[in-house]
Protein backbone atom coordinates (compact mmCIF):
# COMPACT_ATOMS: atom_id res chain seq x y z
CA UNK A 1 53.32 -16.28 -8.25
CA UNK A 2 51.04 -18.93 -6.50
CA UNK A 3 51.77 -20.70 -3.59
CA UNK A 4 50.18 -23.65 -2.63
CA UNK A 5 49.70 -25.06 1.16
CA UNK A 6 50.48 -28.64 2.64
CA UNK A 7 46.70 -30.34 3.37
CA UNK A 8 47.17 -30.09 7.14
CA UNK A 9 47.26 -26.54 6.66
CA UNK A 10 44.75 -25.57 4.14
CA UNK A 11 42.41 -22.90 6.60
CA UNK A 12 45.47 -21.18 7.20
CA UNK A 13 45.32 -17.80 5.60
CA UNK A 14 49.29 -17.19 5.74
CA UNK A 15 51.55 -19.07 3.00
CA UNK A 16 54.56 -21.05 3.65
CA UNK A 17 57.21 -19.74 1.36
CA UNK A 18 58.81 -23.17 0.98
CA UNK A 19 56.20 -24.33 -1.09
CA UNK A 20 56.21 -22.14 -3.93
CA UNK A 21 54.73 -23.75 -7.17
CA UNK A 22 55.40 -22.45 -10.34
CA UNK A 23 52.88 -22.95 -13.92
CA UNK A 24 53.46 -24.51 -15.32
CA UNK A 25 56.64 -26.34 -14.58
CA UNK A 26 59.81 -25.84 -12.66
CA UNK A 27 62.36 -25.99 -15.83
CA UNK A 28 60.66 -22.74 -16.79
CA UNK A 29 62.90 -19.15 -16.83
CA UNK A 30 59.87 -17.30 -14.39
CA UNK A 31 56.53 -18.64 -13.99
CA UNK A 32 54.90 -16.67 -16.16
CA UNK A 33 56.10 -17.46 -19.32
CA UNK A 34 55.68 -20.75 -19.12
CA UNK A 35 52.23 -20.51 -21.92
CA UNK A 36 54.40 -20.45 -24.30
CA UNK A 37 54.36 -16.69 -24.68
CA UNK A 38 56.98 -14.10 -24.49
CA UNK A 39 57.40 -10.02 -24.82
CA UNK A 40 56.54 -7.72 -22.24
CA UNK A 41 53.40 -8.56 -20.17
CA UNK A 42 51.58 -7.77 -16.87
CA UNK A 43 49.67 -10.07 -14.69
CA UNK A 44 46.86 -9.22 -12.10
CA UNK A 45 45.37 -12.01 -9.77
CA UNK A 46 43.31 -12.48 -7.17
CA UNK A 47 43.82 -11.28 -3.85
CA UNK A 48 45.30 -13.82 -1.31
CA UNK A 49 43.53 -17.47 -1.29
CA UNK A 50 40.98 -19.61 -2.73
CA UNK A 51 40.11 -23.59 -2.15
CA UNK A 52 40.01 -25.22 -5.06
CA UNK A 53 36.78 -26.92 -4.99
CA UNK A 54 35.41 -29.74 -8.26
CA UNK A 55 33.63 -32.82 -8.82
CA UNK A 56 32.53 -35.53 -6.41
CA UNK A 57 33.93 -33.84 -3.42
CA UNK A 58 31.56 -34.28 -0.22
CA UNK A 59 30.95 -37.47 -1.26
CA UNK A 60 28.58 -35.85 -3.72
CA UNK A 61 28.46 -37.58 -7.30
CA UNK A 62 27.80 -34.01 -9.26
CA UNK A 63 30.07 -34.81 -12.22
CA UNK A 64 28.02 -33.84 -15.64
CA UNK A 65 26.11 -31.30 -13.40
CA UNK A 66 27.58 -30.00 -10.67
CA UNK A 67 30.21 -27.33 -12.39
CA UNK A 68 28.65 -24.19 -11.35
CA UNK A 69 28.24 -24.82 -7.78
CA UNK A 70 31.48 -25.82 -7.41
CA UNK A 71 32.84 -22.55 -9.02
CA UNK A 72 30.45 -20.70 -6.57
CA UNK A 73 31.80 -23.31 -3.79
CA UNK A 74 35.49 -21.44 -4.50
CA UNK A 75 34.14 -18.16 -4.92
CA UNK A 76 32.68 -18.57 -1.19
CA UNK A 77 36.06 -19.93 0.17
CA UNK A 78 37.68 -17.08 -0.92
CA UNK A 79 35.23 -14.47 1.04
CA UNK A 80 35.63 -16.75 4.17
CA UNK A 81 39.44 -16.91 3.74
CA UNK A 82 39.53 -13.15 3.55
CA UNK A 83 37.12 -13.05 6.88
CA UNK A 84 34.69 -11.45 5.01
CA UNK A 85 31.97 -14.52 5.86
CA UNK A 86 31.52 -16.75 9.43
CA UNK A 87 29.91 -19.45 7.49
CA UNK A 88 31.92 -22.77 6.08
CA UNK A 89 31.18 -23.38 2.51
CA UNK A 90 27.61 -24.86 1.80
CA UNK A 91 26.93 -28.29 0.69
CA UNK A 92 25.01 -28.70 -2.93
CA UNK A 93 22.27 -29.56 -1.13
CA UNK A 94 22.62 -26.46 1.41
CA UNK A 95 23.13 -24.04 -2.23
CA UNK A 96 20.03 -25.30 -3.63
CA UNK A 97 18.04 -24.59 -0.41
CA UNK A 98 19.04 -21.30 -0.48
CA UNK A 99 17.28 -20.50 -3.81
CA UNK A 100 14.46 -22.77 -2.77
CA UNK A 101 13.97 -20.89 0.58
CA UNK A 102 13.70 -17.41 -2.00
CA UNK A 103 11.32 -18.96 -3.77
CA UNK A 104 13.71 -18.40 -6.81
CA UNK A 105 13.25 -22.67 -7.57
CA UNK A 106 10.13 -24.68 -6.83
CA UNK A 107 10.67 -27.23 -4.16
CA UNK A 108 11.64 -30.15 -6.54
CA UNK A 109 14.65 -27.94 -7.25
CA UNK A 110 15.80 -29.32 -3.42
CA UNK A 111 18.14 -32.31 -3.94
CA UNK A 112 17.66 -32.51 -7.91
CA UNK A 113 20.87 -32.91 -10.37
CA UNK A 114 19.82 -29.41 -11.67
CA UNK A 115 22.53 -27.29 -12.75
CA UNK A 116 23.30 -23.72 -11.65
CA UNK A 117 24.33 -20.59 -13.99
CA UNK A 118 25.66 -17.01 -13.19
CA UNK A 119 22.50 -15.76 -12.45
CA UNK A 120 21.78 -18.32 -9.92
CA UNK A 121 25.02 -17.90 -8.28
CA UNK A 122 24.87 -14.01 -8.11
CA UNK A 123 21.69 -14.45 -5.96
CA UNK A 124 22.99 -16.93 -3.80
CA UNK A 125 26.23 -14.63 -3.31
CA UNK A 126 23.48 -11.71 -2.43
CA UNK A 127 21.42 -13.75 -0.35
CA UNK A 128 23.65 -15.09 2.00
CA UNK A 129 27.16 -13.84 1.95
CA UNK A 130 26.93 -9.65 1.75
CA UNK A 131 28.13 -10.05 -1.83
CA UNK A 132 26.77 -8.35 -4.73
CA UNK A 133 28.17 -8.47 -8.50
CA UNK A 134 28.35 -7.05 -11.57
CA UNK A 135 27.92 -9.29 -15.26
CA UNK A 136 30.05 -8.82 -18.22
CA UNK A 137 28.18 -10.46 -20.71
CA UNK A 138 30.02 -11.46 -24.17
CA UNK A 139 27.62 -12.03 -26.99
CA UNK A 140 29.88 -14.45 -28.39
CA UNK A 141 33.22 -15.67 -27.64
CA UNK A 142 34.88 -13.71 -29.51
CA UNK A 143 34.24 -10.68 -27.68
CA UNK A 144 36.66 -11.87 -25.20
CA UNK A 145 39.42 -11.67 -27.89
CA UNK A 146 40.06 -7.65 -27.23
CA UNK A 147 42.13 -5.29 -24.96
CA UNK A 148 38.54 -3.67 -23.69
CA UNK A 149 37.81 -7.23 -22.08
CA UNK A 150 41.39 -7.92 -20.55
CA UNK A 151 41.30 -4.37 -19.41
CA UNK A 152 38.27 -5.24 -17.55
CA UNK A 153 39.07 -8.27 -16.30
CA UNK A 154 43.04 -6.03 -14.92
CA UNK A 155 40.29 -3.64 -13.27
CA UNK A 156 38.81 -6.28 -11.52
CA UNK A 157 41.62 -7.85 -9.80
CA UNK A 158 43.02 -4.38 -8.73
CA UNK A 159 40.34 -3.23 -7.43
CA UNK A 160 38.15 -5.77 -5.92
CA UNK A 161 40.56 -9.35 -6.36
CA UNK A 162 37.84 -12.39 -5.89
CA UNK A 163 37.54 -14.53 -7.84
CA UNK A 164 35.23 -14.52 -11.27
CA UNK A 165 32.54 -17.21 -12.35
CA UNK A 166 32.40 -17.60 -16.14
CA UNK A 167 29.41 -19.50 -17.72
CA UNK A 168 28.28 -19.91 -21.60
CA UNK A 169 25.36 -21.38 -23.74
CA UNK A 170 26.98 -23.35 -25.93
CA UNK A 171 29.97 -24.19 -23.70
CA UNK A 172 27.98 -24.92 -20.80
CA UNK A 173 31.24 -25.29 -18.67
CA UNK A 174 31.28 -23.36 -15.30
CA UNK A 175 34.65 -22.51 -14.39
CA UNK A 176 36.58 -19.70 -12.23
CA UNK A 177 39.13 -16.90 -13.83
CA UNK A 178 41.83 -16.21 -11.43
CA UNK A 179 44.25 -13.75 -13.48
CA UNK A 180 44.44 -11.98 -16.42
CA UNK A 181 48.27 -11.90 -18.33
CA UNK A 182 47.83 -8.96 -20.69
CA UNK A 183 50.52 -9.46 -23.60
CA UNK A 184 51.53 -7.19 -26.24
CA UNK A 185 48.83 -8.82 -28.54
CA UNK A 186 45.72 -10.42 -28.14
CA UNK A 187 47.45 -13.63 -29.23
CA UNK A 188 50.29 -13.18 -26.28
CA UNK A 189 47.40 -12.60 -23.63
CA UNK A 190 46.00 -15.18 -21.25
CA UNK A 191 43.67 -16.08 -18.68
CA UNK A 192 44.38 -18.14 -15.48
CA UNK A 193 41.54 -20.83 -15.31
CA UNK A 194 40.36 -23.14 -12.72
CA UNK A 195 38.48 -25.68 -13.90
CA UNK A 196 35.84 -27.30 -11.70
CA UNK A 197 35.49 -30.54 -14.01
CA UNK A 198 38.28 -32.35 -12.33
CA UNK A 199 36.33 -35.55 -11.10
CA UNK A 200 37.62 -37.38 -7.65
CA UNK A 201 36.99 -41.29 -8.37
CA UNK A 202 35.72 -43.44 -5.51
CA UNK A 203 38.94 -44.94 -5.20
CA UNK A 204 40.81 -42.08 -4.60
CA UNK A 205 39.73 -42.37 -0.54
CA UNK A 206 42.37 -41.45 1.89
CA UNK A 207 44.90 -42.19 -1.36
CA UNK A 208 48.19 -40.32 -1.42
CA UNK A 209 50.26 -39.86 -4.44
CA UNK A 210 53.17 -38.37 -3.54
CA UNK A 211 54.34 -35.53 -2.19
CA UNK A 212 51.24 -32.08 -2.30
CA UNK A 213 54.14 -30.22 -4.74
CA UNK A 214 53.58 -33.51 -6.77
CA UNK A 215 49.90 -33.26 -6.78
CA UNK A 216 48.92 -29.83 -7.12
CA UNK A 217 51.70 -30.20 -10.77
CA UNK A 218 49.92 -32.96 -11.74
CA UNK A 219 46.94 -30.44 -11.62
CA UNK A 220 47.97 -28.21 -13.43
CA UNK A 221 49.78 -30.29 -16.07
CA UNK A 222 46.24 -32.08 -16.55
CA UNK A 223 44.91 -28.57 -17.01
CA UNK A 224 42.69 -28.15 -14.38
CA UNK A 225 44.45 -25.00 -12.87
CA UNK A 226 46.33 -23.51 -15.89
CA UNK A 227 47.01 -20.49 -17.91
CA UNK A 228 44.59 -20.79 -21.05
CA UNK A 229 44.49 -18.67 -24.28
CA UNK A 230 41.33 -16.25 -25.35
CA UNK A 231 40.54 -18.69 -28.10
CA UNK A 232 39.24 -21.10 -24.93
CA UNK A 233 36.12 -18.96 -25.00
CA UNK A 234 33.95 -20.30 -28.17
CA UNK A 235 32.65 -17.93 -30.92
CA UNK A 236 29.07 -19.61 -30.98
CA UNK A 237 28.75 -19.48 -27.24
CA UNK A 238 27.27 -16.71 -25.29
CA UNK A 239 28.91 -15.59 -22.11
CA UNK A 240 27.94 -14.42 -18.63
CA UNK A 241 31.29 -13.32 -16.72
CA UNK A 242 30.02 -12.99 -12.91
CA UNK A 243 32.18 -10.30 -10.68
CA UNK A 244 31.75 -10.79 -7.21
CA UNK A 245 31.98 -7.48 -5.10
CA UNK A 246 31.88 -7.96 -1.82
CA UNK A 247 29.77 -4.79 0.01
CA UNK A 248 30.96 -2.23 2.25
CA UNK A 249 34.17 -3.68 4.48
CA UNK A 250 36.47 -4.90 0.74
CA UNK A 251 35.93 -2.09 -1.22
CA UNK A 252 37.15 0.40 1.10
CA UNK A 253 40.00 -1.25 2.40
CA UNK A 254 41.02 -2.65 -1.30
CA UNK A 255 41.66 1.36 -2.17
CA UNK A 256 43.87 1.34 1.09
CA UNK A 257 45.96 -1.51 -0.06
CA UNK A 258 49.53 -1.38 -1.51
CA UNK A 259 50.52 -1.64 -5.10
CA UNK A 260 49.93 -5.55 -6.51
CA UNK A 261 53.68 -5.83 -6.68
CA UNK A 262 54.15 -5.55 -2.79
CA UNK A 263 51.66 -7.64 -1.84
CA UNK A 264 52.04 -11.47 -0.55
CA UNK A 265 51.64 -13.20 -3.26
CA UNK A 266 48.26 -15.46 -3.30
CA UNK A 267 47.36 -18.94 -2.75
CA UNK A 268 45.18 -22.15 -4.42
CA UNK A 269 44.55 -24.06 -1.59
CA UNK A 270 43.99 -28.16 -3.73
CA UNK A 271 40.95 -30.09 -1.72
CA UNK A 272 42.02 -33.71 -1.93
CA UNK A 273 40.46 -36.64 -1.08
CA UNK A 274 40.20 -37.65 3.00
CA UNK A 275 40.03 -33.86 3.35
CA UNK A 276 37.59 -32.18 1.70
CA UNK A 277 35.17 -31.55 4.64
CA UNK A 278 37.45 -28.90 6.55
């Protein structure tokens, strides 16, 4: 399950109970088979939270370009949410120094509408945040349609639980994987996605729409934050599937941790508008 956290609260790394949030909808049996998929299943997530981070936040106007560093924005959140970085999460501006500084992009690179990839994020991750990773590249989308992939995806969130960065050729989208629910069949399997191409409008500003419950289902009804079948990833596309692995401190206590069932279940932490410079 995912619990999500009132605004006010947000850098708090405990959840409140209270406001549990199912997928996607509350007339649903359990949360989980809400995707319209039954049979016996197993679902592995990330460990504890993550800020969802997307378009135009900042004050930034990135929408059309700005997909991959807001997945790497999220990925980021998560390490500092688990203590494993000091550092708030960079502006665009502050990402593409980074690279610029490592004379991995020319100096025009600096404040351009450039977009970022895997690779790109995987260095900044190494650079500056004690983070290395590990690719699973997909030669086409349809790759992603086996047991072998879920598997490694299950692996993943045992063992290390951040979040993963996926980016393609033909579908250029950036966007996180947060869970894997393996199925009986390929067919009954799913992956939780959060989608970075949710854009805040200008109007939005210091707006409130109800109640954060209210919001954070409107997200995932829109399907920005949803549970999305393996025929989302595109035969024609290549994929890079980036698996952050944060060094040293993470890996050795992950092995010390309890079985996924007794752990406090993890959060997605919605940035809205008026707050997303915390």
């Amino acid at each position: 399950r995912f619990v999500a956290m009132e605004e006010e609260e947000a850098f708090l790394e405990l959840c409140e109970e209270d406001l549990l949030v199912g997928f996607p909808s509350t007339t649903c049996p359990n949360d989980y088979d809400c995707d319209g998929t039954s049979g016996k299943h197993s679902i592995h997530v990330i460990k504890g939270s993550v800020q969802y981070w997307h378009y135009n936040l900042n004050g930034d106007k990135d929408a059309g370009w700005g997909c991959g560093y807001r997945t790497l924005m999220s990925i980021i959140s998560w390490l500092k949410m688990q203590g494993l970085v000091s550092s708030d999460v960079p502006t665009l501006k502050e990402l593409q120094q980074i690279l610029v500084e490592a004379n991995e992009k020319p100096k025009s690179f600096l404040g351009s509408t450039d977009w970022i990839g895997t690779i790109e994020a995987g260095r900044i991750l190494q650079l500056k945040f004690n983070t290395t990773y590990r690719i699973i590249p997909l030669s086409s989308g349809r790759e992603a349609h086996s047991m072998e992939f879920l598997e490694a995806l299950k692996v993943h969130f045992e063992t290390i639980g951040s979040p993963i960065m996926c980016g393609g050729t033909r579908d250029h989208m950036s966007r996180a994987i947060l869970g894997v629910k393996i199925g009986d069949t390929i067919d009954a399997s799913r992956v939780l996605i959060m989608d970075p191409h949710k854009v805040k409008q200008k109007n939005d500003c210091g707006k409130k729409v109800g109640s954060f419950q209210e919001r954070f289902a409107a997200t995932v009804e829109e399907g920005w934050i949803n549970w999305y079948s393996l025929s989302s990833f595109q035969d024609s596309s290549y994929y890079n599937i980036l698996c952050p692995i944060p060094d040293g401190k993470l890996s050795h206590e992950m092995e010390l941790m309890p079985e996924a069932s007794s752990r406090s279940p993890p959060c997605i932490i919605v940035l809205e508008s008026g707050f997303e410079n915390g």
